[in-house]
N, C-alpha and C. Protein backbone atom coordinates (compact mmCIF):
# COMPACT_ATOMS: atom_id res chain seq x y z
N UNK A 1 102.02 86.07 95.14
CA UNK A 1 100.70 86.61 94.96
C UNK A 1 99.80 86.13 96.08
N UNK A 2 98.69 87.12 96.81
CA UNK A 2 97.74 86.53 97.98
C UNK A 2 96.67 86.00 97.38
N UNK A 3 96.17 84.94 97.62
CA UNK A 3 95.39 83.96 97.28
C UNK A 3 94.14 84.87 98.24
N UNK A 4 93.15 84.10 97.67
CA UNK A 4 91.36 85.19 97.73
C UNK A 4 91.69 85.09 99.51
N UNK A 5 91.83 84.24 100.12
CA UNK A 5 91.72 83.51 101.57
C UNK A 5 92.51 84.37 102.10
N UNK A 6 93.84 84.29 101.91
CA UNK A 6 95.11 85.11 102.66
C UNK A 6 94.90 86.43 102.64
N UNK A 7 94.32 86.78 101.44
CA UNK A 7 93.68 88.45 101.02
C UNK A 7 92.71 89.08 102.43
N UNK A 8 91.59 88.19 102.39
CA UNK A 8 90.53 88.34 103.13
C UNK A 8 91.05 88.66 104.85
N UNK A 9 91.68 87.25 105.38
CA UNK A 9 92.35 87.65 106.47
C UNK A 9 92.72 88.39 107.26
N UNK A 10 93.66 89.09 105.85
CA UNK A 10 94.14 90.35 105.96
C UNK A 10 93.54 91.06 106.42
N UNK A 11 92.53 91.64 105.10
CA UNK A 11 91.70 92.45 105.38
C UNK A 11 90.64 92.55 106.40
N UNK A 12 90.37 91.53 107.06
CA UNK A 12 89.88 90.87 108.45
C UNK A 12 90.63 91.74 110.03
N UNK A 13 91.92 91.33 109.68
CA UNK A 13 92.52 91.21 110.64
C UNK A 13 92.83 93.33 110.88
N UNK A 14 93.50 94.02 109.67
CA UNK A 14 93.38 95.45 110.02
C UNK A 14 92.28 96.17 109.53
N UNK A 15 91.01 96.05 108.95
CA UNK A 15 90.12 96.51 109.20
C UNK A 15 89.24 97.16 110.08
N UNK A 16 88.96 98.31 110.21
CA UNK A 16 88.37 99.64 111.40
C UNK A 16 86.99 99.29 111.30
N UNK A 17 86.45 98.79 110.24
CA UNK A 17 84.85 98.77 110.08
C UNK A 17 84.66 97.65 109.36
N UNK A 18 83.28 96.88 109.61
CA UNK A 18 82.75 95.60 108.82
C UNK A 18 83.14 96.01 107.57
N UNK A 19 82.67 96.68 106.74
CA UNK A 19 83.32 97.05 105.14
C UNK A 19 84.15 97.57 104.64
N UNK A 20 85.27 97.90 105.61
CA UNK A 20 86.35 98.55 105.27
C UNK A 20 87.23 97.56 104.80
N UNK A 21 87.96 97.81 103.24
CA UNK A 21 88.62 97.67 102.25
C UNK A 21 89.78 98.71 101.53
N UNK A 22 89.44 100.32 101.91
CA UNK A 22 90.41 100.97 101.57
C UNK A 22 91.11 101.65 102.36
N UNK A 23 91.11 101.48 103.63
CA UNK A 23 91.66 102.46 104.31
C UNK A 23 92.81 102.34 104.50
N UNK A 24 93.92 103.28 104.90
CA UNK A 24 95.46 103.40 104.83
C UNK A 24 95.73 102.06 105.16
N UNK A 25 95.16 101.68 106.49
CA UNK A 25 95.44 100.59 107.70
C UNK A 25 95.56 99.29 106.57
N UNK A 26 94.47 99.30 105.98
CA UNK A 26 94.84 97.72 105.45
C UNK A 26 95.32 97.93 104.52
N UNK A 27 95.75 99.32 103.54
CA UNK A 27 96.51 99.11 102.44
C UNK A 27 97.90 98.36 102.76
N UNK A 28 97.92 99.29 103.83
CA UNK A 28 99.23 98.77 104.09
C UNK A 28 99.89 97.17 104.86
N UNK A 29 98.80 96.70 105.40
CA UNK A 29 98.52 94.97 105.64
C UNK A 29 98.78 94.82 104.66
N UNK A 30 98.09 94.98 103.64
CA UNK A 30 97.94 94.11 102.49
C UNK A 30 99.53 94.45 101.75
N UNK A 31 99.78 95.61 101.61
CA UNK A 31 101.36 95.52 100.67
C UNK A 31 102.14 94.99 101.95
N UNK A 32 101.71 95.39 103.21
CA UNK A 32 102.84 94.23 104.06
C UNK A 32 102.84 92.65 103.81
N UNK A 33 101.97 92.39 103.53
CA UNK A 33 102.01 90.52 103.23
C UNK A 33 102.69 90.52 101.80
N UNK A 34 102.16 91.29 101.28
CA UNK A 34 102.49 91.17 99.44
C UNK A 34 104.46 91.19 100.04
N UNK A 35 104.48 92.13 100.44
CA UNK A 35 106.21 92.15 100.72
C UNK A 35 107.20 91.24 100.87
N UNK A 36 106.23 90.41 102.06
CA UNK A 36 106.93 89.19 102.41
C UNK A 36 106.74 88.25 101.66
N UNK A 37 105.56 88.14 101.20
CA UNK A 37 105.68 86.45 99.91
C UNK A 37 106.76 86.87 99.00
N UNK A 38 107.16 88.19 98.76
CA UNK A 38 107.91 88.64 97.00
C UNK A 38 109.14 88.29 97.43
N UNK A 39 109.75 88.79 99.18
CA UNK A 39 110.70 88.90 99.65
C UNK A 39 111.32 86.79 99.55
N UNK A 40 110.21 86.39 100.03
CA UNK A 40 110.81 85.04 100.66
C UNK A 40 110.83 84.20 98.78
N UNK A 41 110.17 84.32 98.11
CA UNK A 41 110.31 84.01 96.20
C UNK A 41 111.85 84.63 95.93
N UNK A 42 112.03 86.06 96.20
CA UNK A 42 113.57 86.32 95.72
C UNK A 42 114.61 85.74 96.45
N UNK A 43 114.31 85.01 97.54
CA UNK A 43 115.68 84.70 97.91
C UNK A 43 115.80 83.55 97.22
N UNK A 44 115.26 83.03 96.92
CA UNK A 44 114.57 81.45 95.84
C UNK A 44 115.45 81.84 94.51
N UNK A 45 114.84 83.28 94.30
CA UNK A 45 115.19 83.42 92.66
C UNK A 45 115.91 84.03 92.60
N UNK A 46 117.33 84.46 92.99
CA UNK A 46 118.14 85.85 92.88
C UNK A 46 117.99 86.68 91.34
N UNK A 47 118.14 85.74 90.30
CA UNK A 47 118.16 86.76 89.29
C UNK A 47 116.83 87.61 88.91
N UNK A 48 115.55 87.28 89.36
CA UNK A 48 114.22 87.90 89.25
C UNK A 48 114.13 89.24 89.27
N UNK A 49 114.72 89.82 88.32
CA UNK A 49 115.05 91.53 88.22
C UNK A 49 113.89 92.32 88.03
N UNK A 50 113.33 91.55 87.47
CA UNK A 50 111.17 92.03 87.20
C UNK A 50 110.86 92.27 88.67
N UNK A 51 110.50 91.03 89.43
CA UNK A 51 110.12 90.70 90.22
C UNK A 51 110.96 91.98 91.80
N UNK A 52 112.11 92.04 91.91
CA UNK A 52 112.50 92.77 92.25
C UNK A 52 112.17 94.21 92.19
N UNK A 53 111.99 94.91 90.75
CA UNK A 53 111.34 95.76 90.58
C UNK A 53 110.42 96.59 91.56
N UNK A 54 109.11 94.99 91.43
CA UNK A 54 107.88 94.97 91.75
C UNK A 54 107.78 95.15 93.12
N UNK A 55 108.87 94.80 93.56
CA UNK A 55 109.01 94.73 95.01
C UNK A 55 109.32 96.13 95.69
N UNK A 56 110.25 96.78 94.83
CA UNK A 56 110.84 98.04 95.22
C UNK A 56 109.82 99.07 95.35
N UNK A 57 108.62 98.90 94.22
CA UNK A 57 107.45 99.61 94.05
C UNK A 57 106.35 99.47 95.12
N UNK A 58 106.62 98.33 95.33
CA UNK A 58 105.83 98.26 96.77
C UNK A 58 106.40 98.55 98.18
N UNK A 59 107.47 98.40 98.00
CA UNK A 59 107.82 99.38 99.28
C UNK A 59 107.63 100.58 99.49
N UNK A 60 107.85 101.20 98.63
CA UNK A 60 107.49 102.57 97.88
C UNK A 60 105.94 103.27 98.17
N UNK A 61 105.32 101.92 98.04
CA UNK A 61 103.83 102.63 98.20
C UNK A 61 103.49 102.33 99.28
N UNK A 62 103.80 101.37 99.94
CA UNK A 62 103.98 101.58 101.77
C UNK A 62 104.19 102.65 102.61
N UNK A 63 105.29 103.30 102.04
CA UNK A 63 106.08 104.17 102.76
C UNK A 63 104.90 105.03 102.58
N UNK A 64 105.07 105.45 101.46
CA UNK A 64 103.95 106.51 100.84
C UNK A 64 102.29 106.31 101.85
N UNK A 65 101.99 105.60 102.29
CA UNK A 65 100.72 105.41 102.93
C UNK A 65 100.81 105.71 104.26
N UNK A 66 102.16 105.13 104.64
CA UNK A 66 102.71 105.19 106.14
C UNK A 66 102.96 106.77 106.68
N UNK A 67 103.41 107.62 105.35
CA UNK A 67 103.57 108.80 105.56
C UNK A 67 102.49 109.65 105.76
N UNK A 68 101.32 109.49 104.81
CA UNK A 68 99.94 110.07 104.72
C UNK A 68 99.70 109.55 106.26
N UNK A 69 99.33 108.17 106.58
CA UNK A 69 98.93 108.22 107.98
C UNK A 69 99.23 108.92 108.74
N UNK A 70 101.08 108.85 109.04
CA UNK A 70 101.40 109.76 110.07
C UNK A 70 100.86 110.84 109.96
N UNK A 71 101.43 111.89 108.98
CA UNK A 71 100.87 113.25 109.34
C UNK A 71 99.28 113.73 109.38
N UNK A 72 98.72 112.29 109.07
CA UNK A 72 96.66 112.90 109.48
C UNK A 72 96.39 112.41 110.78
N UNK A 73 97.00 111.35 111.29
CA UNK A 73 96.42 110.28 112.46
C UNK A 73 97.66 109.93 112.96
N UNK A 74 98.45 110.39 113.89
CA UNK A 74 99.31 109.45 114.64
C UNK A 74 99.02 108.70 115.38
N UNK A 75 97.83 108.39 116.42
CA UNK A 75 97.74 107.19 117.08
C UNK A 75 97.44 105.87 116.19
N UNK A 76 96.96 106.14 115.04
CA UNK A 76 96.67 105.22 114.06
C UNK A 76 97.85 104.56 113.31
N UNK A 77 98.51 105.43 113.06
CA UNK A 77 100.06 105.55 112.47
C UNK A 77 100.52 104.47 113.92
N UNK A 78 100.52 104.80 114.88
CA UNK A 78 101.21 103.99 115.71
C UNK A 78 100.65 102.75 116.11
N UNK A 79 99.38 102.23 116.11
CA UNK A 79 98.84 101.17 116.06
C UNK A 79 99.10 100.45 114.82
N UNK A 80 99.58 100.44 113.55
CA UNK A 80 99.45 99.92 112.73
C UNK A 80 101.16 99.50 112.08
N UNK A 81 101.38 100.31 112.72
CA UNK A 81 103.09 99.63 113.02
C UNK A 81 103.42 99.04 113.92
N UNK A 82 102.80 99.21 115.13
CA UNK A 82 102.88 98.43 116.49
C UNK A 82 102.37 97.31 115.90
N UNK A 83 100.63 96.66 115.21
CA UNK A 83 100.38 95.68 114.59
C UNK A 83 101.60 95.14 113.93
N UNK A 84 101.67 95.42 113.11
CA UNK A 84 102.74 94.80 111.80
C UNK A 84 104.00 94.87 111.93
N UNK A 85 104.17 94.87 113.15
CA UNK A 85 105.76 94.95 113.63
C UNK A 85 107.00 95.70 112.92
N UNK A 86 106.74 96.88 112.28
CA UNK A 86 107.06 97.71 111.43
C UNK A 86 108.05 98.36 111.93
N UNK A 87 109.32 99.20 111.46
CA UNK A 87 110.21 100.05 112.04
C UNK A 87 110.33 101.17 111.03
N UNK A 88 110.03 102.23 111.83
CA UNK A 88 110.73 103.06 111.08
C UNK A 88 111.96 103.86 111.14
């Protein structure tokens, strides 16, 4: 789980505008960090079948955001995978 601090960061770091909070860009920061804390807990916990779940769902809604970007904004789409070191 991102703690208020690690949250903020985030949202610091891919944010387009002083108040921007929803836009594709940091949704997807933000389920990118969420990814990796869930990822680096399951190797900890193999049997965490919940937790796993949760994880699958968030990849899921990544993709899903990553896709909307591409087809409205590709230079954006490509800055924000170039950021987050992303492959598709």
């Amino acid at each position: 789980m991102l703690t208020r601090t690690k949250k903020l960061k985030v949202v610091k770091d891919a944010a387009i505008h002083d108040k921007d909070t929803g836009s594709p860009e940091v949704q997807i920061a933000l389920l990118s960090k969420s990814i990796e804390e869930l990822t680096s807990h399951l190797k900890k916990h193999l049997k965490d079948k919940h937790s796993r779940r949760g994880l699958l769902q968030m990849v899921a809604d990544r993709r899903t955001h990553l896709k909307y970007l591409e087809s409205n904004d590709k230079k954006r789409y490509g800055a924000i995978v170039k950021k987050l070191g992303l492959k598709k």
